[in-house]
Protein backbone atom coordinates (compact mmCIF):
# COMPACT_ATOMS: atom_id res chain seq x y z
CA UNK A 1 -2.06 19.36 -24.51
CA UNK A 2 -0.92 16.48 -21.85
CA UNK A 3 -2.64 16.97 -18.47
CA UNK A 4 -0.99 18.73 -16.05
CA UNK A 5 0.89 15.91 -13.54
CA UNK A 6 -0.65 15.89 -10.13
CA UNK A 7 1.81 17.62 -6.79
CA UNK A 8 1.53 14.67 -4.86
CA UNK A 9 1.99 10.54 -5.27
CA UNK A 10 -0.07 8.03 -3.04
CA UNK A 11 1.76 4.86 -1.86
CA UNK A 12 -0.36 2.08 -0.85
CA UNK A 13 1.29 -0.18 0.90
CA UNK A 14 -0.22 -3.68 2.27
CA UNK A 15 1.00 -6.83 3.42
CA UNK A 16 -0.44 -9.86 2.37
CA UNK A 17 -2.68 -11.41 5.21
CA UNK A 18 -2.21 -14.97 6.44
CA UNK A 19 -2.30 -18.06 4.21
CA UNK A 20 -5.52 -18.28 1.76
CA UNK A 21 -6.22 -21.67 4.11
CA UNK A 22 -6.32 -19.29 7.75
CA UNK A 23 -9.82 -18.26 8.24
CA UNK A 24 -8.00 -15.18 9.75
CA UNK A 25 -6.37 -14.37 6.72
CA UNK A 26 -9.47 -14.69 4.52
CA UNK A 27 -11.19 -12.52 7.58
CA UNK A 28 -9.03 -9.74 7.00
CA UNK A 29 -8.48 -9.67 3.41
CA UNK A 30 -12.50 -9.40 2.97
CA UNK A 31 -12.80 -7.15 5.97
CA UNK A 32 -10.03 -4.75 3.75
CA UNK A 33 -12.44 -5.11 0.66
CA UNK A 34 -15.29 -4.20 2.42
CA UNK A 35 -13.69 -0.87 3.30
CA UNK A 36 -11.80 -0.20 -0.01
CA UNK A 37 -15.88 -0.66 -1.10
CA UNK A 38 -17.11 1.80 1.09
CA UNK A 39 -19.09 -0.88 3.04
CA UNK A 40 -17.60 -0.20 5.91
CA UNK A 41 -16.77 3.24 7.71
CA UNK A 42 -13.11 1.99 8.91
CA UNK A 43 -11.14 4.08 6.23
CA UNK A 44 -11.56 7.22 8.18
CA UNK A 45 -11.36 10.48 7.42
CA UNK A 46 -7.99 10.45 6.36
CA UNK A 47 -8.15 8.05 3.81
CA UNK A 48 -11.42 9.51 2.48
CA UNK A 49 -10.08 12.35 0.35
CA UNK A 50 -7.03 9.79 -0.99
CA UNK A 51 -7.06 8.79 -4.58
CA UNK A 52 -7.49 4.90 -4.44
CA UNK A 53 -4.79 3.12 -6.27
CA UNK A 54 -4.91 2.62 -10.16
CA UNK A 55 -2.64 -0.11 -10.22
CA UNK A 56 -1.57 -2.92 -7.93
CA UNK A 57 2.05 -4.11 -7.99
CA UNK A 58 1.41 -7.98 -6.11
CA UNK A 59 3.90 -10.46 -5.56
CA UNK A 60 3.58 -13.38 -7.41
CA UNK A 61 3.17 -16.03 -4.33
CA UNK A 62 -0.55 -17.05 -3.29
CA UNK A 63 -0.87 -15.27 -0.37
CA UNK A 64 -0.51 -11.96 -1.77
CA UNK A 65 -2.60 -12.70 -4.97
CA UNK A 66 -5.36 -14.08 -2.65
CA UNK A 67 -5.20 -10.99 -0.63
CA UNK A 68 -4.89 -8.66 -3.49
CA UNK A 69 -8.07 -10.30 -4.82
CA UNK A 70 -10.15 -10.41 -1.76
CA UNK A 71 -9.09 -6.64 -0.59
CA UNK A 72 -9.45 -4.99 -4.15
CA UNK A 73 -11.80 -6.43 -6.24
CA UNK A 74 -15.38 -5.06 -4.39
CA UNK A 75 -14.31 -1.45 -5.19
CA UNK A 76 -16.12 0.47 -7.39
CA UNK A 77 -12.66 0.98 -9.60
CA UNK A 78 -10.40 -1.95 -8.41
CA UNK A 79 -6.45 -1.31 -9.85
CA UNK A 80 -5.23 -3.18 -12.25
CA UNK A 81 -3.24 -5.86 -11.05
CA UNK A 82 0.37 -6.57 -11.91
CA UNK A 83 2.09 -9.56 -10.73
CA UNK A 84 5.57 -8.73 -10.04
CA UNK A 85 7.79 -11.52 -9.89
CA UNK A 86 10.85 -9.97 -8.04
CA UNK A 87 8.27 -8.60 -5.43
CA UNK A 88 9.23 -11.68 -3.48
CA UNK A 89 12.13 -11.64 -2.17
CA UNK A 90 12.50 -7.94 -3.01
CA UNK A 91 14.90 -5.37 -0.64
CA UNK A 92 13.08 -1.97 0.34
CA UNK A 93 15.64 -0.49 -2.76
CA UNK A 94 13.78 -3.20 -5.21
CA UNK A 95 10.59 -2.39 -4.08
CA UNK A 96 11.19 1.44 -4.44
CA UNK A 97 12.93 0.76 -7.94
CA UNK A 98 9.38 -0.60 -8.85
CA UNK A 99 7.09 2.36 -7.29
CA UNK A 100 9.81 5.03 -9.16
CA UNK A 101 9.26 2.94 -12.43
CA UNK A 102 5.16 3.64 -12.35
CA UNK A 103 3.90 6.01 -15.20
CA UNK A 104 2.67 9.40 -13.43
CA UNK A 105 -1.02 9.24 -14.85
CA UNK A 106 -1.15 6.97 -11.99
CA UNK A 107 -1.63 9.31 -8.58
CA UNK A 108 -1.58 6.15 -6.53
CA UNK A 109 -0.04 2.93 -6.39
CA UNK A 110 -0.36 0.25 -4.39
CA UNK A 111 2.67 -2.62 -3.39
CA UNK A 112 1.11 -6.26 -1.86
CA UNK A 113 4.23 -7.97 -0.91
CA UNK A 114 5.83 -9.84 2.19
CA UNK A 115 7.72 -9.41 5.59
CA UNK A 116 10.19 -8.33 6.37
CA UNK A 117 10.14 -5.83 2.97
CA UNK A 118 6.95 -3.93 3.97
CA UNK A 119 7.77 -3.83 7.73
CA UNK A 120 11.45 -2.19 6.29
CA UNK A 121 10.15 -0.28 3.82
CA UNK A 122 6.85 1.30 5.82
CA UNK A 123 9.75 2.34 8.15
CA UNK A 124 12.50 3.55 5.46
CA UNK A 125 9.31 5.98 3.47
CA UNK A 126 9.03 7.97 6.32
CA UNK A 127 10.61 11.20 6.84
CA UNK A 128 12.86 11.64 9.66
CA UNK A 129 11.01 14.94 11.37
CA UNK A 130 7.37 13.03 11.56
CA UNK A 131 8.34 11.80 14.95
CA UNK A 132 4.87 10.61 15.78
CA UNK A 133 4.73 8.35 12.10
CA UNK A 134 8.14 6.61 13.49
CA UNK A 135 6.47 5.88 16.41
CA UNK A 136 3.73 4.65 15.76
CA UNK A 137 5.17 2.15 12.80
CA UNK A 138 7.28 1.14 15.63
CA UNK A 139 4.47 0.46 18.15
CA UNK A 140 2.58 -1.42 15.82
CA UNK A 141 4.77 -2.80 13.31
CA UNK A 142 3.36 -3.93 10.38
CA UNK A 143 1.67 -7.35 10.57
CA UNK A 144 -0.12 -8.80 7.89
CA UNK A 145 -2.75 -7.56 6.15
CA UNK A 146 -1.77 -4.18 7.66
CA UNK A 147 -2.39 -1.43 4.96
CA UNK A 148 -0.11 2.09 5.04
CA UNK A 149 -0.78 4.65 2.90
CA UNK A 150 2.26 7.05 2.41
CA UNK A 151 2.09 10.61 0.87
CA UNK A 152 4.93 11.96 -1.32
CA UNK A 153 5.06 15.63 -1.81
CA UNK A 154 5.90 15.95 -6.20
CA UNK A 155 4.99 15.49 -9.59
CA UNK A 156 6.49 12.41 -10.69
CA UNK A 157 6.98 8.80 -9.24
CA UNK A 158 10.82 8.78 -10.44
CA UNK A 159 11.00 11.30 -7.78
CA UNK A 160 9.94 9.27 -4.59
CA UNK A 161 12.04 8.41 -2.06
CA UNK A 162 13.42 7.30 1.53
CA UNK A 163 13.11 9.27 3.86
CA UNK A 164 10.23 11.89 2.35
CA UNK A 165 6.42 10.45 2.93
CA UNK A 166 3.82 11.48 5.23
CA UNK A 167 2.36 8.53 6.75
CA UNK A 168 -1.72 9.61 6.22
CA UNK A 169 -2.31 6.21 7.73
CA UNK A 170 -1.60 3.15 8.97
CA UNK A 171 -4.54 0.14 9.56
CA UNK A 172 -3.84 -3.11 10.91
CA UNK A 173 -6.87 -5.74 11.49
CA UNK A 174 -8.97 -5.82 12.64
CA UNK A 175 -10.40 -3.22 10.95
């Protein structure tokens, strides 16, 4: 018998922090993998019940596989990573095409990619009545190595879309 699909899919959605060379960027990538380690108490509540990703989608370029590498590998289960080549450069559709592709023994997945795709797409996930989640993304934008973490009420990835997440959180460093 094939286990029973889980009633709601986890979007993790992170921006790549600055170049591998910016001590800021290395900053907040390790400051991320702390946290995702449980070395640090940042996650919050929140986040604390959230299935952790079991699979990174991550943009080819270096930014986002040095952040992808410095933010995931100190957990206890890092995702497996999968480099993506139309990542960069992707639209918010391209991106979403990806996430609806994922297999559904996955409960979370989580994009690294680039600006101005996240910053779109954080925007586009939400649903249009969580007034305070629109907001906020627009008060604080989405800058990089800002994580969001985006619920979606269903069974199945094919069945995500615009318009219908629950933002349970949204980080941005420092952390």
């Amino acid at each position: 018998m094939a286990p029973k699909a889980r009633s709601s899919r986890y979007l993790w959605l992170l921006r790549h922090a600055k170049t591998v060379t910016d001590p800021r960027g290395r900053r907040d990538a390790t400051a991320l993998g702390r946290l995702f380690a449980g070395r640090e108490r940042g996650l919050g509540p929140a986040l604390q019940e959230i299935p952790r990703p079991a699979v990174a989608l991550v943009s080819p370029a270096a930014r986002t596989m040095a952040t992808a590498e410095l933010a995931l590998t100190a957990m206890a289960e890092p995702p497996a990573l999968r480099f993506e080549e139309t990542l960069y450069g992707a639209e918010p559709f391209e991106v979403l095409a990806l996430v609806r592709a994922q297999d559904d023994g996955a409960e979370a997945v989580m994009v690294v990619g680039h600006n101005p795709t996240a910053l779109d797409l954080s925007r586009d996930l939400l649903a249009p009545r969580d007034k305070k989640a629109l907001s906020m993304a627009e008060r604080r934008g989405f800058p990089t190595c800002a994580l969001g973490v985006y619920a979606f009420r269903g069974h199945h990835w094919a069945d995500v879309d615009f318009e219908a997440a629950k933002l349970v959180a949204l980080l941005t460093p420092p952390y």
